[in-house]
C-alpha atoms as a PDB file:
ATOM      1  CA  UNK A   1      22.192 -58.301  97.403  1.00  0.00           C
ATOM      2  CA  UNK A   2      22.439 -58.300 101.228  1.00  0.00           C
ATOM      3  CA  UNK A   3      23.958 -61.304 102.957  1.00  0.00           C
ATOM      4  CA  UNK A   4      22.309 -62.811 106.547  1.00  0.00           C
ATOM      5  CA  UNK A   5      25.458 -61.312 108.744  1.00  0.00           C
ATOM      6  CA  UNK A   6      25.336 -58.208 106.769  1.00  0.00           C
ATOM      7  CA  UNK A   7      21.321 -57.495 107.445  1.00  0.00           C
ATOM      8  CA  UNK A   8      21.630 -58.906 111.259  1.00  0.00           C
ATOM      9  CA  UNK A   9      24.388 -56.027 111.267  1.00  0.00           C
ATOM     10  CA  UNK A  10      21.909 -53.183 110.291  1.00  0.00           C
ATOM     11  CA  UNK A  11      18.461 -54.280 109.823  1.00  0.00           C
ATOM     12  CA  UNK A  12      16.653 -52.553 107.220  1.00  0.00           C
ATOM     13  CA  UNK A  13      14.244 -52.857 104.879  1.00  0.00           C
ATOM     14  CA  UNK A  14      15.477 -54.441 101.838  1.00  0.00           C
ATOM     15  CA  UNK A  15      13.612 -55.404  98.220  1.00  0.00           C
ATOM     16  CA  UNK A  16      12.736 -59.249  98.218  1.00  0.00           C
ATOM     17  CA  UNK A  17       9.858 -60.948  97.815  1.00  0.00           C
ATOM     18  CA  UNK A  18       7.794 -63.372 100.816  1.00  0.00           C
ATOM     19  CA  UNK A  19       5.339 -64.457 102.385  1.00  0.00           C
ATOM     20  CA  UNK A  20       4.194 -62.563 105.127  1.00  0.00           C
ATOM     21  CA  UNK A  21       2.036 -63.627 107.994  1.00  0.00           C
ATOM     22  CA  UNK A  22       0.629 -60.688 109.310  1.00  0.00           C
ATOM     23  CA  UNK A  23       0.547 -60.331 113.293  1.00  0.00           C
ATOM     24  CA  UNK A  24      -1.948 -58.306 113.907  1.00  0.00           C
ATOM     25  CA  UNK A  25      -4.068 -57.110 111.392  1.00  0.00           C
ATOM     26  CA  UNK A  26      -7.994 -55.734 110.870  1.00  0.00           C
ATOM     27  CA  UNK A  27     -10.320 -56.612 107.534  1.00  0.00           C
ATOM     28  CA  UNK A  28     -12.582 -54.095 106.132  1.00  0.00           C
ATOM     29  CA  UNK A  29     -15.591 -54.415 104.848  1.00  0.00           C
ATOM     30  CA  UNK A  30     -16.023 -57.768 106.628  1.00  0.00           C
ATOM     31  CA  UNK A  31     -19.965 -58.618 107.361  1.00  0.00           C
ATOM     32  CA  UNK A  32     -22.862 -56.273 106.398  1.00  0.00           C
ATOM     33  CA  UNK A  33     -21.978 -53.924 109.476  1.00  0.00           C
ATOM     34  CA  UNK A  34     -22.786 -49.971 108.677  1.00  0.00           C
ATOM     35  CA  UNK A  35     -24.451 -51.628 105.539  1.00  0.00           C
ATOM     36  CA  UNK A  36     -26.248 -48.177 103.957  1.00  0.00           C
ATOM     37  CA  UNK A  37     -27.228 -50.153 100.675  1.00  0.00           C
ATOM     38  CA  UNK A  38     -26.174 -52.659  98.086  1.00  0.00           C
ATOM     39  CA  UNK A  39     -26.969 -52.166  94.362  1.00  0.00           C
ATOM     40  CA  UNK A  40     -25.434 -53.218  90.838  1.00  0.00           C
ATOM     41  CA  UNK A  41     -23.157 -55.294  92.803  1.00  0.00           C
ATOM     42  CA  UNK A  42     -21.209 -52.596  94.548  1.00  0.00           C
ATOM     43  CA  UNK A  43     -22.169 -52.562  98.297  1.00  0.00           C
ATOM     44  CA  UNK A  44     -21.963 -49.255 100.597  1.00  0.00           C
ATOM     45  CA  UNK A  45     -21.092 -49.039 104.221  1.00  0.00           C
ATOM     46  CA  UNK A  46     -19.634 -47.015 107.072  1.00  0.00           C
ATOM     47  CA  UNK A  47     -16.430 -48.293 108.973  1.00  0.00           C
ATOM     48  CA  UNK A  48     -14.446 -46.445 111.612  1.00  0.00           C
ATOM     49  CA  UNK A  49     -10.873 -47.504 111.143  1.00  0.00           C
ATOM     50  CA  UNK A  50      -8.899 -47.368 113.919  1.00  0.00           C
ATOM     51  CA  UNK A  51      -5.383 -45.251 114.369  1.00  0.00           C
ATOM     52  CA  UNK A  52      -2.901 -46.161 112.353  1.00  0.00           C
ATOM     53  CA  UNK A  53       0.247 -45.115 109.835  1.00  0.00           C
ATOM     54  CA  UNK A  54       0.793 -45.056 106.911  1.00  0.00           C
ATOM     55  CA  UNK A  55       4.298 -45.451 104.833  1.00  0.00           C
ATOM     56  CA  UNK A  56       4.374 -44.061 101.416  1.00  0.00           C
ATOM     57  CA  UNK A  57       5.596 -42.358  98.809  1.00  0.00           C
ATOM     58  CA  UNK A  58       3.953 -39.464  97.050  1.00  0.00           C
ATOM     59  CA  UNK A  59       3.186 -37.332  93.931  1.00  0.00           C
ATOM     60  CA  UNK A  60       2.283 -33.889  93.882  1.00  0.00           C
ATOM     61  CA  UNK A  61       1.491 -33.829  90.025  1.00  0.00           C
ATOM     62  CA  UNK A  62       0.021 -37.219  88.817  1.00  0.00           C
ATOM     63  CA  UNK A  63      -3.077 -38.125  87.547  1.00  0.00           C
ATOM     64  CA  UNK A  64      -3.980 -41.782  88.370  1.00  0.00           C
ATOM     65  CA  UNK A  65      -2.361 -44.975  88.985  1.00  0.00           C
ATOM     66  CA  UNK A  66      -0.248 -45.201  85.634  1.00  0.00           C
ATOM     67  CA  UNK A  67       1.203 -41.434  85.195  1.00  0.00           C
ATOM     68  CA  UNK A  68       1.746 -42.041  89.116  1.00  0.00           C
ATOM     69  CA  UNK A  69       4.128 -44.617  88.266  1.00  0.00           C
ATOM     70  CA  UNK A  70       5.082 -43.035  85.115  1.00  0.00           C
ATOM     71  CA  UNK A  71       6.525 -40.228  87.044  1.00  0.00           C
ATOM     72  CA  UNK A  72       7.633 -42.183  90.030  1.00  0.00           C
ATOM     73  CA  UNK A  73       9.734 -43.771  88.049  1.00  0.00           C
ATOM     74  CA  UNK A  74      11.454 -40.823  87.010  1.00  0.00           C
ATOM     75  CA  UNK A  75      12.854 -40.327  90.444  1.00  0.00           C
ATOM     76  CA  UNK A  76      15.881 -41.552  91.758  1.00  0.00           C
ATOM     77  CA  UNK A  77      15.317 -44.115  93.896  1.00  0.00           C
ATOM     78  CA  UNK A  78      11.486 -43.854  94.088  1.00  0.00           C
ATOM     79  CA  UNK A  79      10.872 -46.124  91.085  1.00  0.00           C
ATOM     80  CA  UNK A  80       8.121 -48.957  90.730  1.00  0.00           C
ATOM     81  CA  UNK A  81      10.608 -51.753  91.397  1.00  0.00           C
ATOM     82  CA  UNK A  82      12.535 -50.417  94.231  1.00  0.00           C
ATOM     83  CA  UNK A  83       9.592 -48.944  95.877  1.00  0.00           C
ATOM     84  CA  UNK A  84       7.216 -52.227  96.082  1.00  0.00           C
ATOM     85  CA  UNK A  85      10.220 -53.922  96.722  1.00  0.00           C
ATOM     86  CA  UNK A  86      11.082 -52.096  99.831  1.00  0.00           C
ATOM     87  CA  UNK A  87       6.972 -51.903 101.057  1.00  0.00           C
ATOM     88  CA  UNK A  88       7.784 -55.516 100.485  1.00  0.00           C
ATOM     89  CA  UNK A  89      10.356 -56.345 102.972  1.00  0.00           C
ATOM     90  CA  UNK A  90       8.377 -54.480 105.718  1.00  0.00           C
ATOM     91  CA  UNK A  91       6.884 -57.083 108.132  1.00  0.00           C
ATOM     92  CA  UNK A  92       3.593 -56.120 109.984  1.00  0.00           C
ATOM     93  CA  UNK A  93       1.394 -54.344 107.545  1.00  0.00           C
ATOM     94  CA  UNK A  94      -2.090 -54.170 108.420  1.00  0.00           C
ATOM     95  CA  UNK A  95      -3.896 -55.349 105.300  1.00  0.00           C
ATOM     96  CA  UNK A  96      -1.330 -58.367 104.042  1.00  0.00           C
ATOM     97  CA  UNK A  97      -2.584 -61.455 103.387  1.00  0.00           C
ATOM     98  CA  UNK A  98       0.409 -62.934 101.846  1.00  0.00           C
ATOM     99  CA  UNK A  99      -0.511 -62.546  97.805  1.00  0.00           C
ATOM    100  CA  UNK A 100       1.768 -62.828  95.543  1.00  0.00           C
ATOM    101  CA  UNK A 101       1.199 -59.888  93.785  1.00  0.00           C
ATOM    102  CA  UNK A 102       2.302 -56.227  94.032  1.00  0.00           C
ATOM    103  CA  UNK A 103      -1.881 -54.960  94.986  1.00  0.00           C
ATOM    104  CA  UNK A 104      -3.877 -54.857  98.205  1.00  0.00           C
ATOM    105  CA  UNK A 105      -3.788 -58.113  98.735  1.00  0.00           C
ATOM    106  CA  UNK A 106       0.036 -57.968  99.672  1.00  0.00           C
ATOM    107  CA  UNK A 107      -0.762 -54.824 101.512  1.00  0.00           C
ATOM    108  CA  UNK A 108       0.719 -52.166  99.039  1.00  0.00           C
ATOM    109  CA  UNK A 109      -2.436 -50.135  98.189  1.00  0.00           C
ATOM    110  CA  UNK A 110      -2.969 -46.423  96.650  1.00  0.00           C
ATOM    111  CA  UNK A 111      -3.954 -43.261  98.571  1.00  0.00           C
ATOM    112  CA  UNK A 112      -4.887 -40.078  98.555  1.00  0.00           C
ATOM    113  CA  UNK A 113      -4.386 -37.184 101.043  1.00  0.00           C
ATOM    114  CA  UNK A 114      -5.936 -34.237 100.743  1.00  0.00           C
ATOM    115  CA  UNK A 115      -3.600 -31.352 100.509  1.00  0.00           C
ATOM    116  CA  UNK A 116      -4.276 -27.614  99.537  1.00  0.00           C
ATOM    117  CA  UNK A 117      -0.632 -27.637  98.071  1.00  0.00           C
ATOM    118  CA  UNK A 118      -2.120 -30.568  95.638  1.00  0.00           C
ATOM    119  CA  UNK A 119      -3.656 -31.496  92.440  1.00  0.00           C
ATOM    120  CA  UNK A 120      -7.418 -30.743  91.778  1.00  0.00           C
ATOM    121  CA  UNK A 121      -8.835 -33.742  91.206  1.00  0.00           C
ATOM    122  CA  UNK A 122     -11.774 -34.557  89.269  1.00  0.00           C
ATOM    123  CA  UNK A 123     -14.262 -34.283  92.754  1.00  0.00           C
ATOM    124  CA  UNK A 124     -13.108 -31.091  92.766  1.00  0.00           C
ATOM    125  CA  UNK A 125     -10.705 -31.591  96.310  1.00  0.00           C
ATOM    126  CA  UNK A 126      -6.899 -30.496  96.225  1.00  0.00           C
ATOM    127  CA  UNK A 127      -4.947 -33.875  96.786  1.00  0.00           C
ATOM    128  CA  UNK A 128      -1.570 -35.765  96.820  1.00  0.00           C
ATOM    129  CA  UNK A 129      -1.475 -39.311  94.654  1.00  0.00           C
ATOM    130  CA  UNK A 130       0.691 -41.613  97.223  1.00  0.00           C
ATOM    131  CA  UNK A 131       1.626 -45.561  97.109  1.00  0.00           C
ATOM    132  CA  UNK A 132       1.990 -47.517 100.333  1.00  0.00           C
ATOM    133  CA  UNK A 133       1.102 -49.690 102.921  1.00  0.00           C
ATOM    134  CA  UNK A 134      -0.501 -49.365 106.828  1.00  0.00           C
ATOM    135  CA  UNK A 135       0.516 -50.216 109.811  1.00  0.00           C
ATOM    136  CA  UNK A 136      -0.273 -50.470 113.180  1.00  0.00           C
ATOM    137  CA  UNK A 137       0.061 -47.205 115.180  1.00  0.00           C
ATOM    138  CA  UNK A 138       2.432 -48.628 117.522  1.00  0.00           C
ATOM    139  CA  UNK A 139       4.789 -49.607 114.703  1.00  0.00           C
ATOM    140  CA  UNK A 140       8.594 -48.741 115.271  1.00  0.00           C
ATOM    141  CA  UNK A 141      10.315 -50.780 112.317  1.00  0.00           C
ATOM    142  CA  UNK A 142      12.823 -48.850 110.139  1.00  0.00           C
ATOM    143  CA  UNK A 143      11.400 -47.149 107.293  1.00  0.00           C
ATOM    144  CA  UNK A 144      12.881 -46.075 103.989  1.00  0.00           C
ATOM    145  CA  UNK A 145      14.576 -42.661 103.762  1.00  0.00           C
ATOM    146  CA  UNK A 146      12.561 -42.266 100.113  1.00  0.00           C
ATOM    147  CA  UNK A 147       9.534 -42.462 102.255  1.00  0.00           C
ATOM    148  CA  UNK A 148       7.236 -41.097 104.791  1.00  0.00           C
ATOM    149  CA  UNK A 149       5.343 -42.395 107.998  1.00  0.00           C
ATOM    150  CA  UNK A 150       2.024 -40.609 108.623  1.00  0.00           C
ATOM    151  CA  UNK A 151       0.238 -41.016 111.266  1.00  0.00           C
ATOM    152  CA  UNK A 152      -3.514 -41.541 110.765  1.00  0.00           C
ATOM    153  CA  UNK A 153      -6.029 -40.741 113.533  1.00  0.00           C
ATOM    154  CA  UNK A 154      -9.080 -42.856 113.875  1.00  0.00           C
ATOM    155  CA  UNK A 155     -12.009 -41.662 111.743  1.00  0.00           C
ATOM    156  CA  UNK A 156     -14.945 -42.370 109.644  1.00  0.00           C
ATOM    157  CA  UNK A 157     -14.957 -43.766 106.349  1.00  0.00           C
ATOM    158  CA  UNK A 158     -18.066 -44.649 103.553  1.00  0.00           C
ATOM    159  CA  UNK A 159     -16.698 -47.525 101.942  1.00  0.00           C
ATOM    160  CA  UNK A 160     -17.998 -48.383  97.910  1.00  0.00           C
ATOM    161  CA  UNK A 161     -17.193 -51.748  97.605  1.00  0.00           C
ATOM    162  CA  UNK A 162     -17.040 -54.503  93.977  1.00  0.00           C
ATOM    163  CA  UNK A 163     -16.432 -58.114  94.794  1.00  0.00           C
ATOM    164  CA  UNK A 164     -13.774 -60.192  92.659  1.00  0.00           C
ATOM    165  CA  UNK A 165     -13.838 -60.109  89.219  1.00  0.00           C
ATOM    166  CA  UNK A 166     -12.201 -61.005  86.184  1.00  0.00           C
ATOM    167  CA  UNK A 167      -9.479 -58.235  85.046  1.00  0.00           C
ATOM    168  CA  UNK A 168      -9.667 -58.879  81.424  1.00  0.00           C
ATOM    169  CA  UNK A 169     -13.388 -58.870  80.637  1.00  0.00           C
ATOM    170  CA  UNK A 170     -14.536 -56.590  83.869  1.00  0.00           C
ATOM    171  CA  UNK A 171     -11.902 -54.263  84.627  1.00  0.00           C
ATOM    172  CA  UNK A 172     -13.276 -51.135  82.891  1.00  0.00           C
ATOM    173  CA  UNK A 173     -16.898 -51.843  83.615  1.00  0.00           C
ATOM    174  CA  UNK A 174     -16.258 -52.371  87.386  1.00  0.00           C
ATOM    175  CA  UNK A 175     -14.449 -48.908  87.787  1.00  0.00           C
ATOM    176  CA  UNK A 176     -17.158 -47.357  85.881  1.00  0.00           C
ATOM    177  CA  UNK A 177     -20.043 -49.032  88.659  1.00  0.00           C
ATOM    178  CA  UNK A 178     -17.749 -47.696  91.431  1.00  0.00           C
ATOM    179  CA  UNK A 179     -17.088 -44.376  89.880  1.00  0.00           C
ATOM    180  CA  UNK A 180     -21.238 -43.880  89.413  1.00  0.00           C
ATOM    181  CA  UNK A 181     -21.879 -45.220  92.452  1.00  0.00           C
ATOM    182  CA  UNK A 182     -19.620 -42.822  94.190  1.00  0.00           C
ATOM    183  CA  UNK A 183     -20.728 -39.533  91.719  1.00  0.00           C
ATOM    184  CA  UNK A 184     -24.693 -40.575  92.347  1.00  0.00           C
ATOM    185  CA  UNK A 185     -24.437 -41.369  96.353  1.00  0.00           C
ATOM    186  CA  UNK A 186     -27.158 -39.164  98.398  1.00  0.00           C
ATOM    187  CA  UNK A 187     -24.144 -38.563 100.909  1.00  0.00           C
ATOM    188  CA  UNK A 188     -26.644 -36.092 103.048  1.00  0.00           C
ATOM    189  CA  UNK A 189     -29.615 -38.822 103.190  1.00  0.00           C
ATOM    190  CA  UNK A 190     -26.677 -41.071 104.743  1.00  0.00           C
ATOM    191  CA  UNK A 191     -26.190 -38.572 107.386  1.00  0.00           C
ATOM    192  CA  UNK A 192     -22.460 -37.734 106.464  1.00  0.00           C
ATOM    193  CA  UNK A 193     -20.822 -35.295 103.775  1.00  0.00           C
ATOM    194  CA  UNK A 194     -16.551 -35.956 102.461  1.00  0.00           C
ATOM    195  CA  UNK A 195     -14.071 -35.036 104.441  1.00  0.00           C
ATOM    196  CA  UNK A 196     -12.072 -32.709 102.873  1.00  0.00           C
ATOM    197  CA  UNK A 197     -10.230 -31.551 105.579  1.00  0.00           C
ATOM    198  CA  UNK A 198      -6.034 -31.488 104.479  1.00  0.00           C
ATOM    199  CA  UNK A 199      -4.681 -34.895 106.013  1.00  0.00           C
ATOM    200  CA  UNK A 200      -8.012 -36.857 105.470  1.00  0.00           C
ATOM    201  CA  UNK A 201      -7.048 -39.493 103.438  1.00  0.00           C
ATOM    202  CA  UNK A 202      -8.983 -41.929 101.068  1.00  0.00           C
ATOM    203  CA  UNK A 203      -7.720 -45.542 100.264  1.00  0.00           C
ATOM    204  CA  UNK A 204      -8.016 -47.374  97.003  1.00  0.00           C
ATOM    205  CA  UNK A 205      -7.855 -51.608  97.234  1.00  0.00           C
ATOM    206  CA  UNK A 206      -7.453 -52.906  94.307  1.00  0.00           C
ATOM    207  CA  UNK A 207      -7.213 -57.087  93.855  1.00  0.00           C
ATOM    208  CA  UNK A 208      -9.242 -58.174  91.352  1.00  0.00           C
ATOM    209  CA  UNK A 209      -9.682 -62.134  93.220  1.00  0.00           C
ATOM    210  CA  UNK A 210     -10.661 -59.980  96.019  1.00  0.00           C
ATOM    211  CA  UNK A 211     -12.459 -56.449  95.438  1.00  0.00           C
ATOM    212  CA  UNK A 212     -12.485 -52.882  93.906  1.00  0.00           C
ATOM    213  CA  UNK A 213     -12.918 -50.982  96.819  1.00  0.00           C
ATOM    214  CA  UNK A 214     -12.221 -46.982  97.633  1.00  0.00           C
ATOM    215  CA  UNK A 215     -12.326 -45.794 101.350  1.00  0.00           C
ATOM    216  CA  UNK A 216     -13.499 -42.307 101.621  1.00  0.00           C
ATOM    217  CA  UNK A 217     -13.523 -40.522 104.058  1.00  0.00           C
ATOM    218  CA  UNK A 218     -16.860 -39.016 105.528  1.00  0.00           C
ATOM    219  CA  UNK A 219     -17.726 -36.863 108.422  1.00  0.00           C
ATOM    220  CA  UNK A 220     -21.390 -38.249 110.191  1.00  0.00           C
ATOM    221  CA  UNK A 221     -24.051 -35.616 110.660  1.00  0.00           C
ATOM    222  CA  UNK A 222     -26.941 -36.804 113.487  1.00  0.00           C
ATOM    223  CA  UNK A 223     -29.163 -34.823 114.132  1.00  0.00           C
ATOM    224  CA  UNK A 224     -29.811 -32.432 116.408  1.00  0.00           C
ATOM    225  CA  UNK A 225     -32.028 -33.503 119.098  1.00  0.00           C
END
């Protein structure tokens, strides 16, 4: 533990638990702005996010949220509890809305970067698996020496969106909507094509009283005049 004189001493990020109250933070997928369509409950729209950075941790070799943490934990001080716990202490993250749990509704969300030294995933793009949290481009707070700070330029993002659901009878069947949803999506008749650019980087929201929602990243084709 960390006493009060010892943290004023050399204030850090430590692991504890609170409630945060967010200074200045932005929603996403707020409204039907960008709206390109809405079917079997999983609604798709375009959102430019604004700069911003990013603290995380990553993986090189994982495969998904569970052998992420499986390996993670593996590491030296890079484990589950240390690493949420840390994320935790950091005031002023851009998506925290003071839950009590360790998800995107406390701000902690997955990502991934793509990266040609990387996995191939499944959509056939070279990436890195990370864990972290945003925040706003101007932020100066300390950060972990286990992690990194990226900063993320603003950019355009297609959004595939679930509202709340219930995690022990929808779970599965809401990842599988998303996951069609995303495989099916006419990306060209929306005027855009992925990103796959190395430092593009997709976010993955995941509170089930809240939404199943991954952030892709997208590059908008208009045409020519």
């Amino acid at each position: 533990g960390v006493t009060p004189s010892q943290y004023r001493k050399n204030p850090k990020p430590v692991v504890l638990r609170t409630k945060i109250s967010p200074f200045d933070r932005y929603f996403l997928g707020l409204g039907e702005i960008g709206m390109v369509k809405s079917a079997d409950g999983i609604k798709i729209y375009f959102v430019t996010i604004p700069a911003h950075k990013f603290v995380h941790i990553k993986n090189y070799e994982s495969n998904g949220y569970w052998d992420f943490w499986q390996k993670q934990n593996l590491i030296p001080g890079q484990d589950y509890g240390m690493i949420c716990g840390l994320l935790d202490s950091m005031k002023g993250k851009l998506d925290d809305k003071g839950g009590s749990e360790v998800n995107g509704q406390s701000g902690q969300i997955m990502a991934y970067i793509n990266d040609p030294d990387g996995r191939l995933c499944a959509w056939g793009i070279p990436r890195v698996e990370c864990w972290g949290a945003r925040f706003p481009a101007d932020y100066r707070g300390a950060v972990p020496p286990q992690m990194s700070e990226a900063d993320i330029p603003e950019g355009e993002y297609l959004v595939f969106e679930h509202g709340p659901f219930q995690y022990e009878q929808e779970n599965s069947s809401v990842e599988e909507k998303v996951e069609q949803a995303m495989a099916s999506f006419d990306y060209a008749a929306a005027g855009c094509q992925l990103d796959t650019s190395p430092g593009r980087i997709m976010y993955f929201y995941y509170d089930p009283g809240q939404c199943f929602k991954y952030i892709r990243p997208v590059k908008r084709e208009f045409p020519q005049s």
